[in-house]
N, C-alpha and C. Protein backbone atom coordinates (compact mmCIF):
# COMPACT_ATOMS: atom_id res chain seq x y z
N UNK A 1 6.44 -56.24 -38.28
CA UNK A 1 5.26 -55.39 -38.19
C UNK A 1 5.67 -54.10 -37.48
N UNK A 2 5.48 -53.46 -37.86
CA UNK A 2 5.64 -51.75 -37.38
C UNK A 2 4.42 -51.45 -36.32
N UNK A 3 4.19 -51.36 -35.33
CA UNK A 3 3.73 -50.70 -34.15
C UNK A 3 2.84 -48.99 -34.12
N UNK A 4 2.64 -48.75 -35.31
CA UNK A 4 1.59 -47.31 -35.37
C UNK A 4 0.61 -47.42 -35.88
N UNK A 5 0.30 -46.05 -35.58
CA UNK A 5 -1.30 -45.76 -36.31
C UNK A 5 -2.05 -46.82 -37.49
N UNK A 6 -1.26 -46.34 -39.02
CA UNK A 6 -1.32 -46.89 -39.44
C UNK A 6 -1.52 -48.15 -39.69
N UNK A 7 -1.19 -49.08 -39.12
CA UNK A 7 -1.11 -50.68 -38.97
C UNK A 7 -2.25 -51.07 -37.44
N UNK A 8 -1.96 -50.46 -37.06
CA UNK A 8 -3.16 -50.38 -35.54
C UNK A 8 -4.46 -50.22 -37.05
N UNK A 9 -5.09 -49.23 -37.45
CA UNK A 9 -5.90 -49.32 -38.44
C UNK A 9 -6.38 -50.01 -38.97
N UNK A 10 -5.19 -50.93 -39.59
CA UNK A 10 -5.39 -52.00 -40.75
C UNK A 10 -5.42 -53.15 -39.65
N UNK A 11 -5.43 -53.26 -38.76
CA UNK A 11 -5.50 -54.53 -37.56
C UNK A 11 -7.03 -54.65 -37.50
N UNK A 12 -7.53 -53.10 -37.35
CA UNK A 12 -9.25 -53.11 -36.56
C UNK A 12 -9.82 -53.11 -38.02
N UNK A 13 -9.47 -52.62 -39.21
CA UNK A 13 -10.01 -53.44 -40.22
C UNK A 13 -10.25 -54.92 -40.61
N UNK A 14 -9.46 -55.75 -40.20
CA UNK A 14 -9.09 -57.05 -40.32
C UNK A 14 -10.36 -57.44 -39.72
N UNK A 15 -10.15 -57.04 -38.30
CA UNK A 15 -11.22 -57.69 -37.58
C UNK A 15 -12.59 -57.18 -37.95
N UNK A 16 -12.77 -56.33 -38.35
CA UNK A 16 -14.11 -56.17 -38.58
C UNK A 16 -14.42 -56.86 -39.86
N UNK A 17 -14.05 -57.22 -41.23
CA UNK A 17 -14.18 -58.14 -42.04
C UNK A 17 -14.58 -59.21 -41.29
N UNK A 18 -13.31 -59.91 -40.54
CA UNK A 18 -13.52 -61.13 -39.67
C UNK A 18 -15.10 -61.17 -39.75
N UNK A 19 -15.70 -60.21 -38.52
CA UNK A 19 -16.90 -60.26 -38.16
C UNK A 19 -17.73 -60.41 -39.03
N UNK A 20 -17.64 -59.42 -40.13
CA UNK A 20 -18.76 -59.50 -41.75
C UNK A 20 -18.52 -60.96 -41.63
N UNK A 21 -17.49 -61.47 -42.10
CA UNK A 21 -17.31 -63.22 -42.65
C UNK A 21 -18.33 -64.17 -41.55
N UNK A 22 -18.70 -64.10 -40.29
CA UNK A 22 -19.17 -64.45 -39.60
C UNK A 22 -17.97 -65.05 -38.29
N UNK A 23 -16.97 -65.06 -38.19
CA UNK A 23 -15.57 -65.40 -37.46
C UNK A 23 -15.93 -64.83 -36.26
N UNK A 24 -15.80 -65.82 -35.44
CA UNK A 24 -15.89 -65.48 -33.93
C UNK A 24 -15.10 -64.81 -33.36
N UNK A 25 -15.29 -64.20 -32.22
CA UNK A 25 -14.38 -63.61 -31.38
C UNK A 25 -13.07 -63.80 -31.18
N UNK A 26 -12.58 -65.31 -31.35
CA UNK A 26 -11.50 -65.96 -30.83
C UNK A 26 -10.61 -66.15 -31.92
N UNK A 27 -11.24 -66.08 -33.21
CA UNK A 27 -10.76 -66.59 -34.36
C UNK A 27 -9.35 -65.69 -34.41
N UNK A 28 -8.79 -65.04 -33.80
CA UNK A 28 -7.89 -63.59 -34.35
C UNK A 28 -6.65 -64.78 -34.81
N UNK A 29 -6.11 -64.23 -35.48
CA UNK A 29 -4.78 -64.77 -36.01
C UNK A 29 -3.57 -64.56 -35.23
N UNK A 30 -3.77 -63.40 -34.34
CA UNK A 30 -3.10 -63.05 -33.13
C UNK A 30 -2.75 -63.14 -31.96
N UNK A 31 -1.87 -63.53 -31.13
CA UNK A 31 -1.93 -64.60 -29.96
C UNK A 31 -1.69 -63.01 -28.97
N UNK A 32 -2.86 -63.33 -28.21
CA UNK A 32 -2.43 -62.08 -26.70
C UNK A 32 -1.42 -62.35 -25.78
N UNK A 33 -0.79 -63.45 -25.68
CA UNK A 33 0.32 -63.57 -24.74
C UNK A 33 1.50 -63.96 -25.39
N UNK A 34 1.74 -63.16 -26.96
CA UNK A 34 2.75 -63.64 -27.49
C UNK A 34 4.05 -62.21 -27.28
N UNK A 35 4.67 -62.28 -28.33
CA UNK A 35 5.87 -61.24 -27.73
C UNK A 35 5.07 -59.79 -28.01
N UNK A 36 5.43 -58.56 -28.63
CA UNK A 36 4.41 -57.21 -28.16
C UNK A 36 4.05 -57.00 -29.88
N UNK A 37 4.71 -57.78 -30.81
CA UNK A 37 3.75 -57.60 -32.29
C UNK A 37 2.97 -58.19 -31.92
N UNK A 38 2.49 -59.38 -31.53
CA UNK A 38 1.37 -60.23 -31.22
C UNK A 38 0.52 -59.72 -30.73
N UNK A 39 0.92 -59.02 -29.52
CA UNK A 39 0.01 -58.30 -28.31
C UNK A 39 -0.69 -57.32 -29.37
N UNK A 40 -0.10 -56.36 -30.07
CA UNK A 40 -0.27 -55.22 -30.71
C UNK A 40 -1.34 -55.77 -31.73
N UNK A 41 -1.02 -56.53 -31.90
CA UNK A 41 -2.38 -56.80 -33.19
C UNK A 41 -3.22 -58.06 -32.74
N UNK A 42 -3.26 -58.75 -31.62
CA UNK A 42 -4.67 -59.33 -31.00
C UNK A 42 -5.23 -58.23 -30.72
N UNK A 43 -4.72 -57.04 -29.83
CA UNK A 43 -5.39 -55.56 -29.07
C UNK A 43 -6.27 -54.93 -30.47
N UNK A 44 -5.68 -54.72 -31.43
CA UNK A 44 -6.30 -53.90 -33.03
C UNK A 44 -7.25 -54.74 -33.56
N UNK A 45 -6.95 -56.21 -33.69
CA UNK A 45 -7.89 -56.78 -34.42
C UNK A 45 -8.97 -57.18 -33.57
N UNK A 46 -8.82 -57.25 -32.66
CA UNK A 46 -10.09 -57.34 -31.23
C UNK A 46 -10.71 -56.01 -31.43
N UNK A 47 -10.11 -55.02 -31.44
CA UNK A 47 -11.04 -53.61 -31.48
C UNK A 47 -12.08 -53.82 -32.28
N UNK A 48 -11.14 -54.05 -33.62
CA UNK A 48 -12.27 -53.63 -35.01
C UNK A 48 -13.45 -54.49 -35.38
N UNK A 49 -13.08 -56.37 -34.58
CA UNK A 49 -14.06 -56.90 -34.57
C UNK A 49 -15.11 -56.53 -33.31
N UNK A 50 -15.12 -56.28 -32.42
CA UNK A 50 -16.35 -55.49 -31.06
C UNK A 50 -16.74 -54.34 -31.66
N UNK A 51 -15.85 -53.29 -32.57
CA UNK A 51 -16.51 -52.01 -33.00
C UNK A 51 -17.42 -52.80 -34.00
N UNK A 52 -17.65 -53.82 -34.46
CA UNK A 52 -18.36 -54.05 -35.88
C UNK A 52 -19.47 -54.76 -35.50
N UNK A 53 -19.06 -55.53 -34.42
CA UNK A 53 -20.15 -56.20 -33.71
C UNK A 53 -21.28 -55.07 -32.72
N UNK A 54 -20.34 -53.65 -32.43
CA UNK A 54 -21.25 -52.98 -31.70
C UNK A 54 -22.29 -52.41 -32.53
N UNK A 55 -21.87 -51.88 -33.85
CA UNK A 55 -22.19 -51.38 -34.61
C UNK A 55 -23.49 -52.41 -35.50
N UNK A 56 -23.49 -53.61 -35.35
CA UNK A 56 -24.15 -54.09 -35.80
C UNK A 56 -25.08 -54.37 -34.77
N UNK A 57 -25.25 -54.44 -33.51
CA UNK A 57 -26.16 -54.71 -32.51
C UNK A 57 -26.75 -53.47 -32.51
N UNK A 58 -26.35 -51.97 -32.69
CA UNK A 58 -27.06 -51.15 -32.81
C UNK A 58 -27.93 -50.76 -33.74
N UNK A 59 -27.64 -51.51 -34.74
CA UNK A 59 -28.56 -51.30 -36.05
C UNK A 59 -29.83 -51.71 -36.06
N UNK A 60 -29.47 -53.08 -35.42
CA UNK A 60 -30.78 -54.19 -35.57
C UNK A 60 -31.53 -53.21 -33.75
N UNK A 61 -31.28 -52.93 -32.61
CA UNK A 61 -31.79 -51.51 -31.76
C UNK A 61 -32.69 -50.90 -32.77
N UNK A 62 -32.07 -50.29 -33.49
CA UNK A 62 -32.96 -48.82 -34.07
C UNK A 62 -33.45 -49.46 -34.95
N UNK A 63 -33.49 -50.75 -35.52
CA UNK A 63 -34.27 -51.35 -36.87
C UNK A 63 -35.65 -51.94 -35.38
N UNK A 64 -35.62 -52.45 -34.13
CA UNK A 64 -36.61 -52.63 -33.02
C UNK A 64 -37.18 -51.69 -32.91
N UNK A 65 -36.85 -50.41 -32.47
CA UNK A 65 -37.24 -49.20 -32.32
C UNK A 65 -38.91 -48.58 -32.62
N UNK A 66 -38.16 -48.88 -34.41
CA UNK A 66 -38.86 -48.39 -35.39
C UNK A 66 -39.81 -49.30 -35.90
N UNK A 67 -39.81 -50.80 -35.10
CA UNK A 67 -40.77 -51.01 -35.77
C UNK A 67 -41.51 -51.29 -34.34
N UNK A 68 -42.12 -50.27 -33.55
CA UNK A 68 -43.30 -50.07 -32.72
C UNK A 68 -42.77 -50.66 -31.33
N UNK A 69 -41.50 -51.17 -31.21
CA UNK A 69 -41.00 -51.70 -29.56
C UNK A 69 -41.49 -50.77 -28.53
């Protein structure tokens, strides 16, 4: 695994699918205390699943919002 941008990207993509699929937090395929590819893509695929999960807690916010909260 190559260590850039690119692949950092496709890591926080992963995880955010994950999340669509319904896959928990823990599910990553990626071990955090493994050697630094490991590290590198538990860190990416953790991003993209919390960005998807944030993104979805904010939706259903402004879907409360709007309806008279």
């Amino acid at each position: 695994m190559q260590l850039n941008r690119q692949t950092a990207l496709a890591l926080q993509q992963e995880g955010k699918a994950a999340f669509a699929k319904g896959d928990p937090h823990d599910s990553s395929p990626y071990d955090r205390l493994g050697n630094s590819e490991q590290q590198f893509g538990y860190q990416f695929w953790t991003r993209g699943w919390v960005s998807a999960r944030s993104k979805a807690e904010g939706a259903q916010e402004e879907a409360g919002v709007s309806a008279g909260r």
